[in-house]
Each structure stands twice: as structure tokens, then as C-alpha cells.
PDB file of N, CA and C in Angstrom:
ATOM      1  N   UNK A   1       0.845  -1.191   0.000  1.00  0.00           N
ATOM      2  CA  UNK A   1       0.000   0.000   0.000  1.00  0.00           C
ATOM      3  C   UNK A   1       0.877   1.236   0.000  1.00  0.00           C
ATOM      4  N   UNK A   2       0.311   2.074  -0.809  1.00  0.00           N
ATOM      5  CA  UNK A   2       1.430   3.560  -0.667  1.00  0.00           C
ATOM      6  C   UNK A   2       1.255   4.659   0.054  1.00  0.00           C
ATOM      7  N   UNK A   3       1.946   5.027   0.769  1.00  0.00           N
ATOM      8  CA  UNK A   3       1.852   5.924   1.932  1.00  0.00           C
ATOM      9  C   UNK A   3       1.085   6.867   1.816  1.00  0.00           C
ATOM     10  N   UNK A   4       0.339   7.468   2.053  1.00  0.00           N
ATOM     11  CA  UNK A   4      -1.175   8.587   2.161  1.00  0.00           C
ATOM     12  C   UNK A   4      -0.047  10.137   2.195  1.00  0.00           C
ATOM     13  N   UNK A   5      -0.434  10.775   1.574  1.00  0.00           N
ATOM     14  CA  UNK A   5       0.052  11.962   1.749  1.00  0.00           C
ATOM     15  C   UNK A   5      -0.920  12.787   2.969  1.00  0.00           C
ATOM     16  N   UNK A   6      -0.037  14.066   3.451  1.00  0.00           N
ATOM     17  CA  UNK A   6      -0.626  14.618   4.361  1.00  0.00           C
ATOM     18  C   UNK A   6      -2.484  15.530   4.039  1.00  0.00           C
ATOM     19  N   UNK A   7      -2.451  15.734   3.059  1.00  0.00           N
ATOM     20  CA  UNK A   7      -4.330  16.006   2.644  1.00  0.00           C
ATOM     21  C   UNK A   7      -4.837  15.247   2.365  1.00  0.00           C
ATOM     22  N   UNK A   8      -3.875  13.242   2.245  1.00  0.00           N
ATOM     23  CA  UNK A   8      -5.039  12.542   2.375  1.00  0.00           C
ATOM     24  C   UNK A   8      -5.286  12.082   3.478  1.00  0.00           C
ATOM     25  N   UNK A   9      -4.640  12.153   4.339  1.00  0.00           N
ATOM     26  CA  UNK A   9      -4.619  11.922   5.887  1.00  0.00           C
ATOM     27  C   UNK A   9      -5.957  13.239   6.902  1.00  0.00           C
ATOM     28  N   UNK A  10      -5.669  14.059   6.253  1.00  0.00           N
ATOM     29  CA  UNK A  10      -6.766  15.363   6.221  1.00  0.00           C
ATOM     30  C   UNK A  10      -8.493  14.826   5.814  1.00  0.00           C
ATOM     31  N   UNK A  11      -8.063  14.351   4.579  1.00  0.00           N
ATOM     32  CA  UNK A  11      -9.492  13.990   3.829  1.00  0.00           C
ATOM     33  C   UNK A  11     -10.003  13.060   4.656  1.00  0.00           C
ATOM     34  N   UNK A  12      -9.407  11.696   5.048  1.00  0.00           N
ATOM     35  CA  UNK A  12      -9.681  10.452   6.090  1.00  0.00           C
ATOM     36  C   UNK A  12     -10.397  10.921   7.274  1.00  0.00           C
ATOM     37  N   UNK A  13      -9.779  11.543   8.049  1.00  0.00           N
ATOM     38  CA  UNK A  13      -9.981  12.398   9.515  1.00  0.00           C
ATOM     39  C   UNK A  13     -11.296  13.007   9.507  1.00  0.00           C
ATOM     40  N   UNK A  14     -11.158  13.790   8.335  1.00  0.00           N
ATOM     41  CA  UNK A  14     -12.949  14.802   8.173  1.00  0.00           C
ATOM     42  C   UNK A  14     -14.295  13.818   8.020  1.00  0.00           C
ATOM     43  N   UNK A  15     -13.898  13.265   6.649  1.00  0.00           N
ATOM     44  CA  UNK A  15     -14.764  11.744   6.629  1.00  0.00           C
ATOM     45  C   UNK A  15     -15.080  10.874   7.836  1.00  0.00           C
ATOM     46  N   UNK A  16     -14.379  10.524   8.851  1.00  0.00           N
ATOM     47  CA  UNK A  16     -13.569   9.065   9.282  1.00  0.00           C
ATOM     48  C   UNK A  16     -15.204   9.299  10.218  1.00  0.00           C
ATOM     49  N   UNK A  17     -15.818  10.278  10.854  1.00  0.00           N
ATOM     50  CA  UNK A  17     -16.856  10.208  12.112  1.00  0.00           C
ATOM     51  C   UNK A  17     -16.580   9.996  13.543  1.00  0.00           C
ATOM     52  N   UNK A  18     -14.772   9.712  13.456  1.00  0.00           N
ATOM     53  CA  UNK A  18     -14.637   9.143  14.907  1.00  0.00           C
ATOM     54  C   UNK A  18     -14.501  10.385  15.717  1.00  0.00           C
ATOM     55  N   UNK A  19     -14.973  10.101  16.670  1.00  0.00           N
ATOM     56  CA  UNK A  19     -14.188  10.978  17.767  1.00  0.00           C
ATOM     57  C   UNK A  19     -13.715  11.225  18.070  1.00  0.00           C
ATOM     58  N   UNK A  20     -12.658  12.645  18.419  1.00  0.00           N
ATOM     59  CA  UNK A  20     -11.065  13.423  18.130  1.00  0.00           C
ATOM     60  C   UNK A  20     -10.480  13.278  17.139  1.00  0.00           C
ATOM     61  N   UNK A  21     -11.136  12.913  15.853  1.00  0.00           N
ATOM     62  CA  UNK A  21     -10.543  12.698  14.893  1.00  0.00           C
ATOM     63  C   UNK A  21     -10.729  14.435  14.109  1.00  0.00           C
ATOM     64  N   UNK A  22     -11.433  14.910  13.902  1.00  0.00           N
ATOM     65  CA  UNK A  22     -12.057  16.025  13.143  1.00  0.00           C
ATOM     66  C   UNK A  22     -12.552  16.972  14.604  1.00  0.00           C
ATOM     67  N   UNK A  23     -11.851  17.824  15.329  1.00  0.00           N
ATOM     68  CA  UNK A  23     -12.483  18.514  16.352  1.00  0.00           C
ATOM     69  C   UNK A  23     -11.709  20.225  16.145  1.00  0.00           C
ATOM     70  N   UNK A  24     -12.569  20.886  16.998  1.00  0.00           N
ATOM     71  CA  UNK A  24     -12.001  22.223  17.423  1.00  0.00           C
ATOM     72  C   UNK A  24     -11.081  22.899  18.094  1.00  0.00           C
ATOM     73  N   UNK A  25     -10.266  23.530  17.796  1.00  0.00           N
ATOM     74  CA  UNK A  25      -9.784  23.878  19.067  1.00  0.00           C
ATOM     75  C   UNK A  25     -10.204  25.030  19.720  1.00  0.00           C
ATOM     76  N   UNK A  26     -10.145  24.814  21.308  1.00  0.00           N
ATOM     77  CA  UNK A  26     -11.304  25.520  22.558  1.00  0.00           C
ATOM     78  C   UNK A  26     -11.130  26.519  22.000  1.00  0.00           C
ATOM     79  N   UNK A  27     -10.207  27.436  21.607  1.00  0.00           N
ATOM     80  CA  UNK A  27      -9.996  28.850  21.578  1.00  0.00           C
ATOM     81  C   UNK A  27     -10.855  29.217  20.613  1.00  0.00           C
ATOM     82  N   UNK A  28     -10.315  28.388  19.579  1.00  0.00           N
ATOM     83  CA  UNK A  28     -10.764  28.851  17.933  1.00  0.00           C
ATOM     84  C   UNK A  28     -12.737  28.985  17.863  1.00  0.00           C
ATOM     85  N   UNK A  29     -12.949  27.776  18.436  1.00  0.00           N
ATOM     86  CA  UNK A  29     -14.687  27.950  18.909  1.00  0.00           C
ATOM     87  C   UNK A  29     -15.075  28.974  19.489  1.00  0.00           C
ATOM     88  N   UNK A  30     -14.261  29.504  20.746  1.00  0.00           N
ATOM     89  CA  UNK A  30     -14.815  30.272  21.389  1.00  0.00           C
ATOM     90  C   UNK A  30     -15.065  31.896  20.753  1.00  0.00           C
ATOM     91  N   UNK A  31     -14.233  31.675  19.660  1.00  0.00           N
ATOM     92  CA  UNK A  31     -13.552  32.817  18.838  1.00  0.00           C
ATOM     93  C   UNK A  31     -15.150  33.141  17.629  1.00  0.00           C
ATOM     94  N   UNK A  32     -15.385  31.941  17.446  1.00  0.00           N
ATOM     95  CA  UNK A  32     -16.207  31.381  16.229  1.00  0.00           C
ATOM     96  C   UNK A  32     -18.000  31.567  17.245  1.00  0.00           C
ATOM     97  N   UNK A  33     -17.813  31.619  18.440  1.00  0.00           N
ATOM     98  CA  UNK A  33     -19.221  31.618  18.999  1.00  0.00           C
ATOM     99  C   UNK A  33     -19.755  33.056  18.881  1.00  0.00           C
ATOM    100  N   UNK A  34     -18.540  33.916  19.007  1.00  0.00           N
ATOM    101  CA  UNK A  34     -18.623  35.373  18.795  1.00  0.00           C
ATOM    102  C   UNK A  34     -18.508  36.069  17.871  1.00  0.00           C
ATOM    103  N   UNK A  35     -18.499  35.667  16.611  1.00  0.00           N
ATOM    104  CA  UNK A  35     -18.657  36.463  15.432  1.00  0.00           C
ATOM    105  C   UNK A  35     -19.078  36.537  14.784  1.00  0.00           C
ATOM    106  N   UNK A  36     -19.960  37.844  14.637  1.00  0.00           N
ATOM    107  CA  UNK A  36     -21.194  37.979  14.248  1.00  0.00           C
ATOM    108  C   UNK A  36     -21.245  38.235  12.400  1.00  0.00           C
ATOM    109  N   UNK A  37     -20.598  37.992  11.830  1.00  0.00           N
ATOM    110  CA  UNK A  37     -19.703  38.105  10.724  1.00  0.00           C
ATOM    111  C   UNK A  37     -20.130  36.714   9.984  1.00  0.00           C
ATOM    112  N   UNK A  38     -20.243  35.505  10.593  1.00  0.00           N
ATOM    113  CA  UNK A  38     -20.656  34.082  10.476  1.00  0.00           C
ATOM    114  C   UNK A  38     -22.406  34.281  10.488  1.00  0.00           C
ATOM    115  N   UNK A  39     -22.707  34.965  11.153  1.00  0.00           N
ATOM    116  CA  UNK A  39     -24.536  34.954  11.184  1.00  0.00           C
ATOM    117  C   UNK A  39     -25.333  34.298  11.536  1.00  0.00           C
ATOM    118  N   UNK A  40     -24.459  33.724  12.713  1.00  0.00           N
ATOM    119  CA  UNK A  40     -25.162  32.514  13.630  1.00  0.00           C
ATOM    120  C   UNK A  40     -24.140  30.967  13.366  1.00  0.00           C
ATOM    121  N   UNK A  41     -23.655  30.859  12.572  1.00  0.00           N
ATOM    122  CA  UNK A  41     -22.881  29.793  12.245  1.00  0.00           C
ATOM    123  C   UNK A  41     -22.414  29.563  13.476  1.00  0.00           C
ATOM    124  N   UNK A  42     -22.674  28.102  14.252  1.00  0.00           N
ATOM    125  CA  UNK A  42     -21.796  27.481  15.389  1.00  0.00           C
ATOM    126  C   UNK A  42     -20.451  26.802  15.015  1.00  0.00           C
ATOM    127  N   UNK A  43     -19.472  26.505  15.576  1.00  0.00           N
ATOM    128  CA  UNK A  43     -18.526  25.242  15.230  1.00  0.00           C
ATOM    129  C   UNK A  43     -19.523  24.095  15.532  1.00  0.00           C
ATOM    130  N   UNK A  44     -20.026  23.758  16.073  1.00  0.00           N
ATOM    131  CA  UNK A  44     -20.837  22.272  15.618  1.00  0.00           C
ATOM    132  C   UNK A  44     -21.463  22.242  13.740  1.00  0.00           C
ATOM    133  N   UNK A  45     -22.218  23.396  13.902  1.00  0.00           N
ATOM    134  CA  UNK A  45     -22.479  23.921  12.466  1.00  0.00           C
ATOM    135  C   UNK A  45     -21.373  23.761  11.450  1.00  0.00           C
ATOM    136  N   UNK A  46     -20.480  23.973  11.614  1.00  0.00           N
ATOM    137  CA  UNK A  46     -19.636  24.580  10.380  1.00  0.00           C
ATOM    138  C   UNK A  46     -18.862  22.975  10.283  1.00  0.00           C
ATOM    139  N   UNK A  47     -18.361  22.369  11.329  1.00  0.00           N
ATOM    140  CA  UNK A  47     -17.555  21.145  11.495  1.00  0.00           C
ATOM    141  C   UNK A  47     -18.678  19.994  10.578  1.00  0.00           C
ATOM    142  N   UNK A  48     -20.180  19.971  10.605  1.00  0.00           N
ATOM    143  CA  UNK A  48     -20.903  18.939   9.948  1.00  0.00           C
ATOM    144  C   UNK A  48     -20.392  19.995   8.603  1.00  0.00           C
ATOM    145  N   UNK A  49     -20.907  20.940   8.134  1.00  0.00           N
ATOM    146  CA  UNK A  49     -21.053  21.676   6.923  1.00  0.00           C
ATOM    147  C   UNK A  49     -19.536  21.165   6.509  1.00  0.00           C
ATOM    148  N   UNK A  50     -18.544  20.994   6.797  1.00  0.00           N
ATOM    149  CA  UNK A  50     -17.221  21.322   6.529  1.00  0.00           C
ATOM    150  C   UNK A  50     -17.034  19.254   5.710  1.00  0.00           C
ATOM    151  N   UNK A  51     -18.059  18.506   6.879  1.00  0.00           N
ATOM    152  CA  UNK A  51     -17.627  17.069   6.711  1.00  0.00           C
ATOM    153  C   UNK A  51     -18.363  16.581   5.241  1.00  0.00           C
ATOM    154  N   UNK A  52     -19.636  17.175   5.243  1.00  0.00           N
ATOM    155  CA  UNK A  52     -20.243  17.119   4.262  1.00  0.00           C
ATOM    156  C   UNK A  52     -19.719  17.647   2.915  1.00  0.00           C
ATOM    157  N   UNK A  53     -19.391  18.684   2.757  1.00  0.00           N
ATOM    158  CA  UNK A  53     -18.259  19.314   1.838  1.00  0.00           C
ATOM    159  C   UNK A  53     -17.528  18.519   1.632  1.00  0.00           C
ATOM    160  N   UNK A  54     -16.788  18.020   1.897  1.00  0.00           N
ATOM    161  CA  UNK A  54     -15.409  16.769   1.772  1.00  0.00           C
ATOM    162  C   UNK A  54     -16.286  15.788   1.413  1.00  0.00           C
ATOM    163  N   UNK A  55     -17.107  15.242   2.406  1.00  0.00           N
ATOM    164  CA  UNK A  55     -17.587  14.184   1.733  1.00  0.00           C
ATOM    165  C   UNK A  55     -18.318  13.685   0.020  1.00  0.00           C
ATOM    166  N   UNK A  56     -18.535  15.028  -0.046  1.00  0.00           N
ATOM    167  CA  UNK A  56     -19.253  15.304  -1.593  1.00  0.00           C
ATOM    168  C   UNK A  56     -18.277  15.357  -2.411  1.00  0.00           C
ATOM    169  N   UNK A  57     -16.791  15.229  -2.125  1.00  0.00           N
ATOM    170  CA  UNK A  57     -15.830  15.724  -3.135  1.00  0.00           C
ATOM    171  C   UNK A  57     -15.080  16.967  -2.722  1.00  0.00           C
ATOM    172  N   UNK A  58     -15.451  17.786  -2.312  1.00  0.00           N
ATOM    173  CA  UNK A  58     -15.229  19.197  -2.051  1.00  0.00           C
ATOM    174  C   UNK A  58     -13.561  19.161  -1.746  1.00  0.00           C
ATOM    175  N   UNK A  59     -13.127  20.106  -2.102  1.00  0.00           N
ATOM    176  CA  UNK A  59     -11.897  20.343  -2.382  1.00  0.00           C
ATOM    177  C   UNK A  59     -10.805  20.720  -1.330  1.00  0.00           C
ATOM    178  N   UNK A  60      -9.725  20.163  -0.714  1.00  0.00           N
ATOM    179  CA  UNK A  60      -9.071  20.486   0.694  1.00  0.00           C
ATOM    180  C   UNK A  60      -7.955  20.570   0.143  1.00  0.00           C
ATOM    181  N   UNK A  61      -7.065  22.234   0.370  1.00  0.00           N
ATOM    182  CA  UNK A  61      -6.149  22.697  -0.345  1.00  0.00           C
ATOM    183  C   UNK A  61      -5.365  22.702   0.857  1.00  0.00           C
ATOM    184  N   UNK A  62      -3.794  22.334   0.301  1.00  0.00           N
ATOM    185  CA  UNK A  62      -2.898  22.259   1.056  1.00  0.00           C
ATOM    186  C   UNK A  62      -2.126  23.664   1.126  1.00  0.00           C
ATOM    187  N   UNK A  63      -1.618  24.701   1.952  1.00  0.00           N
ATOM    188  CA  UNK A  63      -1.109  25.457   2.058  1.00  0.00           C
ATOM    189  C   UNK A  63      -0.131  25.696   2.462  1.00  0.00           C
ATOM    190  N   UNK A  64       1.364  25.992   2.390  1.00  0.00           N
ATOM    191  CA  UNK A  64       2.735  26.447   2.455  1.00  0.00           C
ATOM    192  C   UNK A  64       2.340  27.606   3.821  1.00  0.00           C
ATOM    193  N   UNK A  65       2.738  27.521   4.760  1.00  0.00           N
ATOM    194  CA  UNK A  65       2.526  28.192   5.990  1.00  0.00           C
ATOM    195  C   UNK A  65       3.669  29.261   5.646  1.00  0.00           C
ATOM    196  N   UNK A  66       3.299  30.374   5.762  1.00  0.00           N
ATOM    197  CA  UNK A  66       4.393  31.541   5.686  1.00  0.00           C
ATOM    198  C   UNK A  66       4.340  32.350   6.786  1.00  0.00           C
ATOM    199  N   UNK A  67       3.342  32.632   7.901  1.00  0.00           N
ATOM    200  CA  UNK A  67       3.041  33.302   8.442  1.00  0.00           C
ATOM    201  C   UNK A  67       3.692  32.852  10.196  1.00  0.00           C
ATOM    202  N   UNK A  68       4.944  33.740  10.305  1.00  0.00           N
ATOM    203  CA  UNK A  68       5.783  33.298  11.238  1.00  0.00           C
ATOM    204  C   UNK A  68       5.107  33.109  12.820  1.00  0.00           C
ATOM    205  N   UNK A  69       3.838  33.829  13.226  1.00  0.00           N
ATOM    206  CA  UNK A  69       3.600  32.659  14.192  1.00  0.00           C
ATOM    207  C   UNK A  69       2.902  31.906  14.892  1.00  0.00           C
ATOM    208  N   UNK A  70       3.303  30.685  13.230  1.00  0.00           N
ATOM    209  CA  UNK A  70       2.680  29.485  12.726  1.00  0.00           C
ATOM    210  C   UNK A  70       4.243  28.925  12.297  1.00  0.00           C
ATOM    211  N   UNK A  71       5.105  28.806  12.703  1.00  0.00           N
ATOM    212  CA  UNK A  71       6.639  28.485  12.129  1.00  0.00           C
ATOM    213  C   UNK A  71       6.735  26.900  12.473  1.00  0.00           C
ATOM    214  N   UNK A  72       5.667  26.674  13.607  1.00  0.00           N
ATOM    215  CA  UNK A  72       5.767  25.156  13.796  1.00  0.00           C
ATOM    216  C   UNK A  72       5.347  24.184  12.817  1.00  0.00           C
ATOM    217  N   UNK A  73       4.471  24.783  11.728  1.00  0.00           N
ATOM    218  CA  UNK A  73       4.134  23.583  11.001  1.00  0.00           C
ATOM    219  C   UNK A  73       5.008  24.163   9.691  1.00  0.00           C
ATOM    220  N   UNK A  74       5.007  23.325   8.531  1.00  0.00           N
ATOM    221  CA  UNK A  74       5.486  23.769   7.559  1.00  0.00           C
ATOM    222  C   UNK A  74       3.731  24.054   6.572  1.00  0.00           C
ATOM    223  N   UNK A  75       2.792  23.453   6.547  1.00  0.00           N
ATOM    224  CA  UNK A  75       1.355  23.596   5.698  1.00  0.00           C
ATOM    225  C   UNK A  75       0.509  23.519   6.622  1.00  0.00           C
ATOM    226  N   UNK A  76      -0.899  24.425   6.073  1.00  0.00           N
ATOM    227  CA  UNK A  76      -2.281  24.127   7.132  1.00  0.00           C
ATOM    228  C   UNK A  76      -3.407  23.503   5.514  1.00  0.00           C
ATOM    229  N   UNK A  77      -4.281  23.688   6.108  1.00  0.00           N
ATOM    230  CA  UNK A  77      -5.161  22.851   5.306  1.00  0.00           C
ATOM    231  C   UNK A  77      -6.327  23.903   5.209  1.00  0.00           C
ATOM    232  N   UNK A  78      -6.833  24.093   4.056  1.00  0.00           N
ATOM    233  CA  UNK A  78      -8.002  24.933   3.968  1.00  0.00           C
ATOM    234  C   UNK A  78      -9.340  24.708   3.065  1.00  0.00           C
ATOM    235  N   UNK A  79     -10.508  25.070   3.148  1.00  0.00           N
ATOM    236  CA  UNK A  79     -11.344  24.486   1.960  1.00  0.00           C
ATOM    237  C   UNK A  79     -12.171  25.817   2.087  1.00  0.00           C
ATOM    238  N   UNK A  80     -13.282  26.424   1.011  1.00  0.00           N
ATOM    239  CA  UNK A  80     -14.198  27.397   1.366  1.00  0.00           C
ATOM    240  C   UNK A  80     -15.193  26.722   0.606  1.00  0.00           C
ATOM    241  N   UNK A  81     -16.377  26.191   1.751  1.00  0.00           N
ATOM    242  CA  UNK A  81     -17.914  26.045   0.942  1.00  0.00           C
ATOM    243  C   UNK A  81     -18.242  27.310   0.684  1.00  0.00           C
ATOM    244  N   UNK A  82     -19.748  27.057   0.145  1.00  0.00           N
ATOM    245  CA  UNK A  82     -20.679  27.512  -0.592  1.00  0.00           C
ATOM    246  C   UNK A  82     -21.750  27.593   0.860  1.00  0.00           C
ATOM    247  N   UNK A  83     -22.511  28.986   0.929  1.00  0.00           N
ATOM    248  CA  UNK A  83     -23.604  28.905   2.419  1.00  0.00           C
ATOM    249  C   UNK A  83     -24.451  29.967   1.709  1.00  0.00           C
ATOM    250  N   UNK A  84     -25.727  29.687   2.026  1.00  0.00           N
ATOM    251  CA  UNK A  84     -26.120  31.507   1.627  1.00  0.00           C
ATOM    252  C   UNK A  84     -26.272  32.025   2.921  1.00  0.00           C
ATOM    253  N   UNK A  85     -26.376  33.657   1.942  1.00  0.00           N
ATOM    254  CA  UNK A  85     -25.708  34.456   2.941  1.00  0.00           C
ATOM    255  C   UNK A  85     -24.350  34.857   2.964  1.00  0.00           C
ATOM    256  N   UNK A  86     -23.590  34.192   1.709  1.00  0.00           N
ATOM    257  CA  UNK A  86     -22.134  34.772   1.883  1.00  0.00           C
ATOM    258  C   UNK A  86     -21.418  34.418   0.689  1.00  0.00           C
ATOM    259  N   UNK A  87     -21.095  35.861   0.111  1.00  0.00           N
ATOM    260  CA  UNK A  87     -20.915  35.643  -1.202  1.00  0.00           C
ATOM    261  C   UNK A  87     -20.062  34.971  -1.540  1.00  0.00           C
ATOM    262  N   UNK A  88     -18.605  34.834  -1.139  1.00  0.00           N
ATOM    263  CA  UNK A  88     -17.728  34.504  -1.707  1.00  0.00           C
ATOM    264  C   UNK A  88     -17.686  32.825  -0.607  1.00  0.00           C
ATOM    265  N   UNK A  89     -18.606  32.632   0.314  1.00  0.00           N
ATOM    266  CA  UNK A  89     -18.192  31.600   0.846  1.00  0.00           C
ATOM    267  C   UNK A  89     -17.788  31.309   2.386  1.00  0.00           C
ATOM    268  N   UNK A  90     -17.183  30.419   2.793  1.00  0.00           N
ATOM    269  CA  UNK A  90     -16.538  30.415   4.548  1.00  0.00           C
ATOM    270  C   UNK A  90     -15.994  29.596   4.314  1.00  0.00           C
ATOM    271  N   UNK A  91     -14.594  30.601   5.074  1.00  0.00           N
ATOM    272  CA  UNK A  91     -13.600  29.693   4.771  1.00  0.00           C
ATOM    273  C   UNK A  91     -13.044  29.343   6.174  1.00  0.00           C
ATOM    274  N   UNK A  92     -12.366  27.679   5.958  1.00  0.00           N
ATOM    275  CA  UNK A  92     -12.306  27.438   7.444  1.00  0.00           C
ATOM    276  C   UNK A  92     -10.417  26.493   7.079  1.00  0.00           C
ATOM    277  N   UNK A  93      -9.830  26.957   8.076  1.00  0.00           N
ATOM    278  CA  UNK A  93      -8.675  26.680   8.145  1.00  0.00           C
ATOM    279  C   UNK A  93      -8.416  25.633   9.566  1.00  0.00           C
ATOM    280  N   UNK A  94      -7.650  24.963   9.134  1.00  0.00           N
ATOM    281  CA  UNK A  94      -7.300  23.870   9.383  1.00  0.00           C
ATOM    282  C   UNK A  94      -6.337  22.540   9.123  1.00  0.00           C
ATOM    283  N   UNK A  95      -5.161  22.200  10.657  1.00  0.00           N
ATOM    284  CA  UNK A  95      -3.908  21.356  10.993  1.00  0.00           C
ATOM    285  C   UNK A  95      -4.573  19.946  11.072  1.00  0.00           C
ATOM    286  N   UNK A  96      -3.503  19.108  10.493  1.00  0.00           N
ATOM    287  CA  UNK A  96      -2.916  18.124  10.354  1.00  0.00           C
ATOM    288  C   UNK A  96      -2.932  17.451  12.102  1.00  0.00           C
ATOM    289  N   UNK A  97      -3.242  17.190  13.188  1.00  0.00           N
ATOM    290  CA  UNK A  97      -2.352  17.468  14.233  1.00  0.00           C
ATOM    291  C   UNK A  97      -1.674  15.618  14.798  1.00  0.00           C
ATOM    292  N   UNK A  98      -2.282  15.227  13.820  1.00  0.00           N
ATOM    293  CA  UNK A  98      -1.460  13.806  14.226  1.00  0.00           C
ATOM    294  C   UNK A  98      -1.857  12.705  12.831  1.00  0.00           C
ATOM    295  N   UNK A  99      -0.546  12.344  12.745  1.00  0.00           N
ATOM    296  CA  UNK A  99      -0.392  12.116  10.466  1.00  0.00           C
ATOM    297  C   UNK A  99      -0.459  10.477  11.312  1.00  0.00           C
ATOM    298  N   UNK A 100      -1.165   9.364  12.091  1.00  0.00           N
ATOM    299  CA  UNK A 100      -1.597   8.131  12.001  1.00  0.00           C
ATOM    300  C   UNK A 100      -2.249   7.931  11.115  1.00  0.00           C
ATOM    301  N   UNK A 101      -1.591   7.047  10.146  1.00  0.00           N
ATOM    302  CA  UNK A 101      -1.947   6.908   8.939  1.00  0.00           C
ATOM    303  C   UNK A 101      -3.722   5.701   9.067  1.00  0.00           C
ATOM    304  N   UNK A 102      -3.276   4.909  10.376  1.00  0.00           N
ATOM    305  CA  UNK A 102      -4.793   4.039  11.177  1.00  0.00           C
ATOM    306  C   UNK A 102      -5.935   5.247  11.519  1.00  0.00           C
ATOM    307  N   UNK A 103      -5.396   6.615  11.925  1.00  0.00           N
ATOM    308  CA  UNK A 103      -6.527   7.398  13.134  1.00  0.00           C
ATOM    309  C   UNK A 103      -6.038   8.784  13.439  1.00  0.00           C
ATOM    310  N   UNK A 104      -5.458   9.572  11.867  1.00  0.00           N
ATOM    311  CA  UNK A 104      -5.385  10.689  11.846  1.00  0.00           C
ATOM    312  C   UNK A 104      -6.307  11.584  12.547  1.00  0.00           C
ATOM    313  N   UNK A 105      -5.378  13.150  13.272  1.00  0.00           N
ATOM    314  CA  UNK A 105      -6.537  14.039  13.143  1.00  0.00           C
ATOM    315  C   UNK A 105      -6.534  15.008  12.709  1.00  0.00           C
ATOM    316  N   UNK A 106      -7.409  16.047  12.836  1.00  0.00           N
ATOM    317  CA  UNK A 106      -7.373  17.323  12.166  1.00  0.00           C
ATOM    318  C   UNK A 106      -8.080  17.939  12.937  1.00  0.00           C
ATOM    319  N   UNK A 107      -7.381  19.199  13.566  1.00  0.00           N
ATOM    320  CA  UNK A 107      -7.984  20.425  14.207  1.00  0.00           C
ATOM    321  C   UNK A 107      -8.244  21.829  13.337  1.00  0.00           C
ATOM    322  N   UNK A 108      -9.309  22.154  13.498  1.00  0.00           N
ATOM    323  CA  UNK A 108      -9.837  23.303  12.867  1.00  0.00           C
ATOM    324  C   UNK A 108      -9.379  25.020  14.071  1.00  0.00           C
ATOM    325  N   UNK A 109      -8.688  25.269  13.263  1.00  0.00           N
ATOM    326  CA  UNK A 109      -8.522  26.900  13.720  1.00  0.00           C
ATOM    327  C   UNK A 109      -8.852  27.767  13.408  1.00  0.00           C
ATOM    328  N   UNK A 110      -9.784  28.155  12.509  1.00  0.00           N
ATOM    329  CA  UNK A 110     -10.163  29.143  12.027  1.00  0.00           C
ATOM    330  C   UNK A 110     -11.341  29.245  11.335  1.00  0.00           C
ATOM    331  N   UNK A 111     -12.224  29.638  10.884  1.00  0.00           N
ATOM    332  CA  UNK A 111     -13.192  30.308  10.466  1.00  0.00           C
ATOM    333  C   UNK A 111     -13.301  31.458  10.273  1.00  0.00           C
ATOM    334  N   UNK A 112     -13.957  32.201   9.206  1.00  0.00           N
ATOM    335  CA  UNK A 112     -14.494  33.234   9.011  1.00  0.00           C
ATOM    336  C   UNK A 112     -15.433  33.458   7.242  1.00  0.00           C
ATOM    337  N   UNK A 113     -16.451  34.335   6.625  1.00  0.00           N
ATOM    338  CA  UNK A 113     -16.192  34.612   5.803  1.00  0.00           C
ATOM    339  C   UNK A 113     -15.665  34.847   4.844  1.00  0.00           C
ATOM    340  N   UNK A 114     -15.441  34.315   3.679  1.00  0.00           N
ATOM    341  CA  UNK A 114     -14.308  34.351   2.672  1.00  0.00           C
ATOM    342  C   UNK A 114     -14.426  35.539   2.388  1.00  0.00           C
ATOM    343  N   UNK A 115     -13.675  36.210   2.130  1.00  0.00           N
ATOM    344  CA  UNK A 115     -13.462  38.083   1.329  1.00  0.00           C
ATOM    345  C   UNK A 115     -13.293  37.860   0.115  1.00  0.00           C
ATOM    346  N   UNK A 116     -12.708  37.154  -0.582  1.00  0.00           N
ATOM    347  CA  UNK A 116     -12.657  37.234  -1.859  1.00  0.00           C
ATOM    348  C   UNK A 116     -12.598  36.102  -2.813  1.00  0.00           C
TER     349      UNK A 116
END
């Protein structure tokens, strides 16, 4: 079998349903409960919206981390659905945080409205 690259280890995790496999981190939620910018969007909300997206195909772009402080990883992971209510989309960013190729996971840090 040939070794899974790190967005397919991403793709697995979002799909997979298990538990700590696809979760939040406390901050980033708490960040995401308060912005009114989303229009009610919860992280419970956005984490199904996000699984469903993937699951349909939806597209999970790997990103070159440039932004120094983020120096610990070398890529984050990003995708922007489709919601109405928002033109260009929501985009939600999101680590790799353990590459078990059996029981990967992936933590979500970010959310917001896509701008462009």
C-alpha cells in the first residue's frame, strides 16, 4: 500500500466520524461563537457543513505556511464552501495534528467569511 500523503490523511480524519478525529480547538470555537460576521454559524455547524463538503468531493487545499507565528508547522489545510448568505463563501482553516496513517486528526482553527 502507498503511503497517504498529508491532505489525504486530512481527507480520512474529516470523513472518518470518529471521535477526536475532526475537532475544534477551545480557543478557535470560542472565537467562532462570537462572530457575528458568520450569522449565527456554530462550530458544531460549520464542522458537519465542513464534513459534508469533503464528503461530496469538495476540495481540501494544502497550504505552504508563511506566516511566522505558525513556524511550527510547515502547511495548514483549507477548503471554502458555498452557504447563503455569503458571497464569496466560509472559509475554514485547518492542521494536520497527528499524520496516524490508522486514526489521523485534524484540528480546525479558524473560520471566518471568505473576502474574496
Amino acid at each position: 500500500m502507498s503511503e497517504l500523503s498529508e491532505r489525504d490523511l486530512v481527507i480520512a480524519a474529516i470523513k472518518s466520524g470518529v471521535t477526536g478525529c475532526f475537532e475544534w480547538d477551545d480557543k478557535a470555537a470560542e472565537r467562532v461563537r462570537g462572530d457575528i460576521d458568520l450569522q449565527g454559524l456554530t462550530p458544531e455547524g460549520i464542522k458537519t457543513l465542513v464534513r459534508a463538503f469533503v464528503a461530496s468531493g469538495g476540495e481540501v487545499k494544502q497550504v505552504k505556511e508563511t506566516r511566522p507565528q505558525y513556524s511550527h508547522r510547515d502547511f495548514y489545510f483549507k477548503i471554502v464552501f458555498s452557504e447563503p448568505g455569503f458571497k464569496h463563501g466560509v472559509f475554514v482553516e485547518m492542521e494536520l495534528t497527528d499524520p496516524d496513517p490508522e486514526l489521523p486528526s485534524v484540528t480546525i482553527f479558524n473560520a471566518h467569511p471568505q473576502t474574496r
